[in-house]
Protein backbone atom coordinates (compact mmCIF):
# COMPACT_ATOMS: atom_id res chain seq x y z
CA UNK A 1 10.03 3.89 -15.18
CA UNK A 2 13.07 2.95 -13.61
CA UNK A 3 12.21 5.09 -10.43
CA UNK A 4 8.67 3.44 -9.96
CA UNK A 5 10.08 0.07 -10.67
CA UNK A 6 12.38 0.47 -7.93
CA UNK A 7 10.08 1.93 -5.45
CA UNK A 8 7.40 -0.29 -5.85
CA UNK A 9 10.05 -3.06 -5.60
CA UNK A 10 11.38 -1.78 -2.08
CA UNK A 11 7.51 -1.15 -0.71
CA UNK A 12 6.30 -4.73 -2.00
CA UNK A 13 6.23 -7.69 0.37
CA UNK A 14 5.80 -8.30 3.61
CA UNK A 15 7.06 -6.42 6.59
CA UNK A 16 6.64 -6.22 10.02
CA UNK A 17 8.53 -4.76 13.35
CA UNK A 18 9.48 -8.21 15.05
CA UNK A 19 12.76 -6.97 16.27
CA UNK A 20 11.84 -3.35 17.13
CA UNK A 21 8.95 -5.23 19.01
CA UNK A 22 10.63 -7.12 20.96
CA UNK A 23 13.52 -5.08 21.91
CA UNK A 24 10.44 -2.56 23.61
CA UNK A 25 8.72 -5.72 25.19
CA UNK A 26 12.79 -7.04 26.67
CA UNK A 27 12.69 -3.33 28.23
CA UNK A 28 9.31 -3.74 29.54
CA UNK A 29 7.96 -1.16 27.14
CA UNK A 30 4.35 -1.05 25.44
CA UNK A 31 4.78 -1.12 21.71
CA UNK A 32 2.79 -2.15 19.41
CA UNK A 33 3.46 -4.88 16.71
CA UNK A 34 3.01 -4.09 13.33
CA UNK A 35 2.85 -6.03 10.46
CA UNK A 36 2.20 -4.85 6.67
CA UNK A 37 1.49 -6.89 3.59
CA UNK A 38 1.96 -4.88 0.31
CA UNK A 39 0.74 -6.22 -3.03
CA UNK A 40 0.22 -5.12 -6.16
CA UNK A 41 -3.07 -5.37 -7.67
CA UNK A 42 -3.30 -4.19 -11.18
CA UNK A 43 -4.39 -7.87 -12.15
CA UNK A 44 -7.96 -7.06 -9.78
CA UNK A 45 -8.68 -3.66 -11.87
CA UNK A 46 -10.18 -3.93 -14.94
CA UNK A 47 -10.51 -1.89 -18.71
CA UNK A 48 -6.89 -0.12 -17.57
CA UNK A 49 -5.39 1.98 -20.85
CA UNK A 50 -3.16 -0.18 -22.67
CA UNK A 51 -0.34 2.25 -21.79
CA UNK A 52 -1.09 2.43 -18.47
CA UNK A 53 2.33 2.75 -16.40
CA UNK A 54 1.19 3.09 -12.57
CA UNK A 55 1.12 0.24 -10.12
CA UNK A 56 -2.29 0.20 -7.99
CA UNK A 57 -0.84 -1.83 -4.67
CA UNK A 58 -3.12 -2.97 -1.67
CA UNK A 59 -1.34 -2.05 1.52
CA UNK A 60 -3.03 -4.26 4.43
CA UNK A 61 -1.72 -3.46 7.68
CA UNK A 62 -2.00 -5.26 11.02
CA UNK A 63 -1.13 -3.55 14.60
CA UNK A 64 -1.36 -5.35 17.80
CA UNK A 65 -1.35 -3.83 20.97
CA UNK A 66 -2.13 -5.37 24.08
CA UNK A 67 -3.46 -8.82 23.00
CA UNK A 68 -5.83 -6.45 20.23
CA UNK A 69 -5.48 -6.48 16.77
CA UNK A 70 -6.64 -3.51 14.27
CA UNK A 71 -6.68 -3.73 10.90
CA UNK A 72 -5.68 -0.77 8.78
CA UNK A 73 -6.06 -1.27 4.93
CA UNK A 74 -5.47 1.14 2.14
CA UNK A 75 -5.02 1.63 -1.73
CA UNK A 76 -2.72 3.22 -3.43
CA UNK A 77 -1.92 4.23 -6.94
CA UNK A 78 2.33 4.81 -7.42
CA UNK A 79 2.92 6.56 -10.38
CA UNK A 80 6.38 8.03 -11.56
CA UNK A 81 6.40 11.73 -12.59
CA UNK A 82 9.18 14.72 -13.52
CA UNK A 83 10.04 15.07 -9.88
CA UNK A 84 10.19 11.96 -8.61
CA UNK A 85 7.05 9.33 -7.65
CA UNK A 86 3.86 10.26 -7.06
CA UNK A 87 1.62 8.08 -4.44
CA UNK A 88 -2.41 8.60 -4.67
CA UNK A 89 -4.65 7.17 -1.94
CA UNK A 90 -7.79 6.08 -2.90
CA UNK A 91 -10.81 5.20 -1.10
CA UNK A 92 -11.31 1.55 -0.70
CA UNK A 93 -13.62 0.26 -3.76
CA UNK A 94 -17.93 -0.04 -3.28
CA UNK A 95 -19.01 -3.58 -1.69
CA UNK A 96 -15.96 -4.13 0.40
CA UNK A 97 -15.65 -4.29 3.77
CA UNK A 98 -12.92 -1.48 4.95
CA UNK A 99 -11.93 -3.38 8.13
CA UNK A 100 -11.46 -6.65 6.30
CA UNK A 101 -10.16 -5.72 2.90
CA UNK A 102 -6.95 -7.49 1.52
CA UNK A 103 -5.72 -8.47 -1.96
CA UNK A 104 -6.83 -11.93 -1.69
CA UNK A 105 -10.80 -10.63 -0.41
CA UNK A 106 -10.33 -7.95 -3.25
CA UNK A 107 -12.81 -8.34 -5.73
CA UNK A 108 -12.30 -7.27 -9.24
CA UNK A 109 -13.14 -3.58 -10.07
CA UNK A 110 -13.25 -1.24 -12.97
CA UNK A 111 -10.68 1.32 -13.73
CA UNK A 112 -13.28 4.24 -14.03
CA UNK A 113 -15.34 3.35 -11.12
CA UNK A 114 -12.15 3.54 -9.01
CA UNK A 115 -10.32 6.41 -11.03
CA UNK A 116 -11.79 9.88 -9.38
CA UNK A 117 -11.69 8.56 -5.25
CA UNK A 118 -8.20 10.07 -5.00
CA UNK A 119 -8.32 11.40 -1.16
CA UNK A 120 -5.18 12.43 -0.74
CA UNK A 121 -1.65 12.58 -2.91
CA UNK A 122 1.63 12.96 -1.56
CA UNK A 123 4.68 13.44 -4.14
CA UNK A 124 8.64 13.15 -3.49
CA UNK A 125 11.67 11.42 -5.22
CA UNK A 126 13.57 8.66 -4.15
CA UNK A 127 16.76 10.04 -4.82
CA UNK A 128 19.50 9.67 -7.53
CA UNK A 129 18.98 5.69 -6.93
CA UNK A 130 17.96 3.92 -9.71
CA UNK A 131 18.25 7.48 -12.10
């Protein structure tokens, strides 16, 4: 657990490419801004298994380009396994809206209705950290 504990802890929070971004724009360079918002949402999924040990986080991200902005949510599901952490996407649950959908518009869902939407896994280790 230590290994999803500190991963989830690193990938929490908010982020965003302020400096990057404006280093491009003081070289007269089109970049776009980015700006991500990363929160766990276990509290928003009901009936989980008592010994449930993933972290479902809502991953909202923002880009800006040209006076545009485009909004790019997800959910995940970070789980720790033998060979390292394991990060499931999911689709985004029934009744919300996929361009506007953030922790706080989350609405609560059930952990069967959202278990099976996996659309794509990917799997690595973060290293000897936190061992």
């Amino acid at each position: 657990m230590m290994k999803l504990d500190n991963f989830v802890g690193m990938m929490t929070g908010h982020f965003d490419n302020k400096d990057q971004f404006n280093k491009m724009q003081a070289e007269g360079k089109t970049y776009p801004y980015a700006e991500h918002v990363n929160t766990i949402c276990n509290d928003k999924i009901n009936n989980l298994p008592e010994d449930f040990k993933g972290k479902f986080v809502v991953e909202e991200s923002y880009y800006e380009i040209n006076g545009k902005r485009h909004a790019s949510p997800h959910l995940f599901l970070i789980t720790e396994i033998e060979q390292g952490i394991l990060l499931s996407s999911y689709e985004i649950p029934k009744g919300e809206d996929k361009n506007t959908f953030s922790y706080d518009s989350m609405k609560n869902v059930d952990y069967i209705q959202t278990l099976g939407k996996v659309f794509q896994q990917f799997s690595g280790s973060i290293g000897k950290h936190g061992s």
